[in-house]
C-alpha atoms as a PDB file:
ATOM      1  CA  UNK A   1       5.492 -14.585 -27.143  1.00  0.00           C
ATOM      2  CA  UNK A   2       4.608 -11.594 -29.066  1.00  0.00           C
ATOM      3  CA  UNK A   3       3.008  -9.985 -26.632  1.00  0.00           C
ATOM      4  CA  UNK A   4       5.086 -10.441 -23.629  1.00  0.00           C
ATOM      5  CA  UNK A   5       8.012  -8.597 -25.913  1.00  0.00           C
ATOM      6  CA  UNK A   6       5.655  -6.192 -27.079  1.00  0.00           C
ATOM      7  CA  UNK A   7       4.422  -5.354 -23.545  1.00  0.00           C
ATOM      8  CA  UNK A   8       8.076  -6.329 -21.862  1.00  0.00           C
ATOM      9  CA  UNK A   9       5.496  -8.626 -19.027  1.00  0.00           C
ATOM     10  CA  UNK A  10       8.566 -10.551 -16.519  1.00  0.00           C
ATOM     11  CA  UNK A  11       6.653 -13.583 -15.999  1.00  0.00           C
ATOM     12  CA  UNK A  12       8.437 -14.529 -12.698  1.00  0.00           C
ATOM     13  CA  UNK A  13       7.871 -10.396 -11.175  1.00  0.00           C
ATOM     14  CA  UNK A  14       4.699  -8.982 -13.312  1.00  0.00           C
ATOM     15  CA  UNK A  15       4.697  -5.330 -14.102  1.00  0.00           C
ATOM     16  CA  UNK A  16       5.410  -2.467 -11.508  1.00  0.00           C
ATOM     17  CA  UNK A  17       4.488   1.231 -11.578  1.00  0.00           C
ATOM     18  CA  UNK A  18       5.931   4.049  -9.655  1.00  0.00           C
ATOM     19  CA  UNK A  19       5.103   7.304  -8.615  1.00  0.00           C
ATOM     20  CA  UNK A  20       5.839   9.006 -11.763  1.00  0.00           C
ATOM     21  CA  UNK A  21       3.808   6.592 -13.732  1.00  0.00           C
ATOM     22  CA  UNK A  22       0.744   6.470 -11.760  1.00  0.00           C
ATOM     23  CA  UNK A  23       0.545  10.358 -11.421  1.00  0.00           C
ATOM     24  CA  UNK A  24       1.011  10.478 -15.331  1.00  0.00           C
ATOM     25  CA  UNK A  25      -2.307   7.769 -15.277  1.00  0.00           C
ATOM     26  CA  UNK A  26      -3.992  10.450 -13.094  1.00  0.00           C
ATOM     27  CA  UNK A  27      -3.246  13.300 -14.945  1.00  0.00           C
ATOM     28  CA  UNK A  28      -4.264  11.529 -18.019  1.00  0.00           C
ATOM     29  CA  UNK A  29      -7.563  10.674 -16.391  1.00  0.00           C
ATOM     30  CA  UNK A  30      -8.344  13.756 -15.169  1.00  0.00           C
ATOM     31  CA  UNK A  31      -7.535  15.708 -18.004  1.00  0.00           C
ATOM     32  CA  UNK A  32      -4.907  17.632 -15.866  1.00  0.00           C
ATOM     33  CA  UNK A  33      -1.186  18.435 -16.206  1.00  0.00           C
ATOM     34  CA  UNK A  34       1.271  16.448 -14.546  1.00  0.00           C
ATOM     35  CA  UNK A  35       2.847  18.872 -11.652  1.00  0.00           C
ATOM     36  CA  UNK A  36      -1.028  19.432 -10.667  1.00  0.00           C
ATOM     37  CA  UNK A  37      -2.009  15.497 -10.818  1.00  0.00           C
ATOM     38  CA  UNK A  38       1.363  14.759  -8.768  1.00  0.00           C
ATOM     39  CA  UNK A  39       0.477  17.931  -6.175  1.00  0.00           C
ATOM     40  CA  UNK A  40      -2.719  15.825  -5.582  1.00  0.00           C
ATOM     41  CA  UNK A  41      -1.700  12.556  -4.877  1.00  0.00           C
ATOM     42  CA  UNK A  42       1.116  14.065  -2.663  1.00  0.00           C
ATOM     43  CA  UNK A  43      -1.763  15.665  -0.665  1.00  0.00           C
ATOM     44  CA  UNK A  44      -3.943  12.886  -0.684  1.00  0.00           C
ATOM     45  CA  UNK A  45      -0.692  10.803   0.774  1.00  0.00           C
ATOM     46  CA  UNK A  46      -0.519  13.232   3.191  1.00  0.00           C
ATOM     47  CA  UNK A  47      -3.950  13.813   4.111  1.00  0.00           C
ATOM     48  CA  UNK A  48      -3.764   9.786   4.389  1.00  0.00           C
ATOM     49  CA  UNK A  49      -0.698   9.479   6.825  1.00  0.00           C
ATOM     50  CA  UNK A  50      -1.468  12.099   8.879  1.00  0.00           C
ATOM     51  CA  UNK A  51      -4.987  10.316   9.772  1.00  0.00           C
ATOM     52  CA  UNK A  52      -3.046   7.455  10.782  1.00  0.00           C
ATOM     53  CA  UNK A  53      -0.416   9.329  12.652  1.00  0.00           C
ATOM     54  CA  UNK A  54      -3.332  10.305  14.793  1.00  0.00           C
ATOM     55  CA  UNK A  55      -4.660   7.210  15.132  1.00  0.00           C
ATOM     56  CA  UNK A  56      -7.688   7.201  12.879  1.00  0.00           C
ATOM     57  CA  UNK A  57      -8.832   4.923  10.300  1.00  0.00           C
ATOM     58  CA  UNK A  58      -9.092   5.731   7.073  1.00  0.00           C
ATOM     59  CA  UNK A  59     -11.984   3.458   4.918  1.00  0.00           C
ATOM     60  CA  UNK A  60     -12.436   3.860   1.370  1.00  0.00           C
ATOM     61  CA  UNK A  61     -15.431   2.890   0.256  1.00  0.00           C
ATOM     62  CA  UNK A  62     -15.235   0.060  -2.724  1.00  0.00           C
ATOM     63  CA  UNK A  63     -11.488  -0.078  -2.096  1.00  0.00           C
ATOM     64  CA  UNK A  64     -10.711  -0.566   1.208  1.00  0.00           C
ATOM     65  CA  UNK A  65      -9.180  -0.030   4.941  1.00  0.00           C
ATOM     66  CA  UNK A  66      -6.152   1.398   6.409  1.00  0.00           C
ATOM     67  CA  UNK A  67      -5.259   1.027   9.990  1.00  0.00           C
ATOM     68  CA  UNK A  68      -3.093   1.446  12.556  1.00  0.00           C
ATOM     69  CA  UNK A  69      -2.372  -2.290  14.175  1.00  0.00           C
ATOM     70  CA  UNK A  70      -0.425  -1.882  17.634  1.00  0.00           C
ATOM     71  CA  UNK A  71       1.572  -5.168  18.610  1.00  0.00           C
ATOM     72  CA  UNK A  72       2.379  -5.220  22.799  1.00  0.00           C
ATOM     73  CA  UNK A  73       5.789  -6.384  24.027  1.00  0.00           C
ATOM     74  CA  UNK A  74       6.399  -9.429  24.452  1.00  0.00           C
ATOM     75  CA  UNK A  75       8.701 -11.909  25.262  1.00  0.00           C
ATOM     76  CA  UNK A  76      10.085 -14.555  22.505  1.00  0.00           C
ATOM     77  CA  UNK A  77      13.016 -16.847  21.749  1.00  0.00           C
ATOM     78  CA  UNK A  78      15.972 -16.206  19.933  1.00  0.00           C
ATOM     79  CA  UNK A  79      15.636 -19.492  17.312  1.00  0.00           C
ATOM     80  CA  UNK A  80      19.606 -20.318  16.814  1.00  0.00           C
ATOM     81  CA  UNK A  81      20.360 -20.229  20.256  1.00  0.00           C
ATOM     82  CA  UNK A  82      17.320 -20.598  22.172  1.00  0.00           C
ATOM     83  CA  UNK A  83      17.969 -17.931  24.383  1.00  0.00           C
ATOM     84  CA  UNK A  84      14.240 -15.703  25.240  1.00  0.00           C
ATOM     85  CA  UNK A  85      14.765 -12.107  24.307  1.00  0.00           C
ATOM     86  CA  UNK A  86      12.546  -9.113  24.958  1.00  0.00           C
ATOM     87  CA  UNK A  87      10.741  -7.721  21.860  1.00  0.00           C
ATOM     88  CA  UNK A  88       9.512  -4.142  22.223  1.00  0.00           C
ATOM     89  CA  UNK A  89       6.006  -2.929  21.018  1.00  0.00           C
ATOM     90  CA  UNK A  90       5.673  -1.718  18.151  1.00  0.00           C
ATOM     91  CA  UNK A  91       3.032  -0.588  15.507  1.00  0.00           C
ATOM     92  CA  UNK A  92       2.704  -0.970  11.400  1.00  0.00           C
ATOM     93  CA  UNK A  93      -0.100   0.088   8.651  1.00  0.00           C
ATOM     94  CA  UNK A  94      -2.552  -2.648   8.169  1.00  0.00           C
ATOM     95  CA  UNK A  95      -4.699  -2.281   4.604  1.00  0.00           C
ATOM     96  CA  UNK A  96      -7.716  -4.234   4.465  1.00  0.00           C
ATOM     97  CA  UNK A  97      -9.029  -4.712   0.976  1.00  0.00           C
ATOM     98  CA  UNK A  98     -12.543  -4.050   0.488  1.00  0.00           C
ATOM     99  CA  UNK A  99     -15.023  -6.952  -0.125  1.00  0.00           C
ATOM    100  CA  UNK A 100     -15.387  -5.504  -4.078  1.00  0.00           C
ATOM    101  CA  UNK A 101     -11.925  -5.395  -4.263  1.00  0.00           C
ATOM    102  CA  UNK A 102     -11.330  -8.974  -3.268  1.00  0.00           C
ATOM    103  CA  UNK A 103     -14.399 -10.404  -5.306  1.00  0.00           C
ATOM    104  CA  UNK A 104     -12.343  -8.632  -8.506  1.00  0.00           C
ATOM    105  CA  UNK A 105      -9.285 -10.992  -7.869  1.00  0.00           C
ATOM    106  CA  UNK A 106     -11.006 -13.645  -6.599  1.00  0.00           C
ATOM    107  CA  UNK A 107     -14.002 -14.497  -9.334  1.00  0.00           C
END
């Protein structure tokens, strides 16, 4: 019980961190200030997104895969009324963990 206090752990939604933590983490760990850390992961977000605006893949090795998945229009039905309706293509950002990654949560 101590602990969970101590730490303030939500059982039922586990501990989050935001931006502003994680680029403090980095900045720790890199032995940089915080503006320069934050500058970093801003243009590795960018560098990131605008692979996958153009329709590349971006793999990290040890961590894993993000990708572009493209879904084709198609036709499906409404489930309250039964009715079919049209549903347009559309496209989202797959991330594949990496097989290290998974073993880590998965032992």
């Amino acid at each position: 019980m101590f602990f969970k206090h101590y730490l303030n752990i939500n059982e039922s939604k586990g501990l989050k961190m935001n931006k502003k933590q994680l680029v403090a983490k980095i900045a720790t760990a890199c032995n940089m200030g915080k503006s320069d850390a934050e500058k970093t992961f801003d243009k590795i977000q960018d560098i990131i997104l605008d692979s996958l605006k153009n329709d590349e893949t971006v793999k990290i090795a040890g961590f894993g895969t993000y990708k572009v998945a493209k879904r084709k229009a198609r036709t499906g039905r409404n489930p309250r009324t039964g009715e079919s309706i049209q549903i347009a293509a559309s496209q989202k950002v797959k991330f594949l963990p990496a097989k290290a990654l998974k073993e880590m949560f998965n032992k």
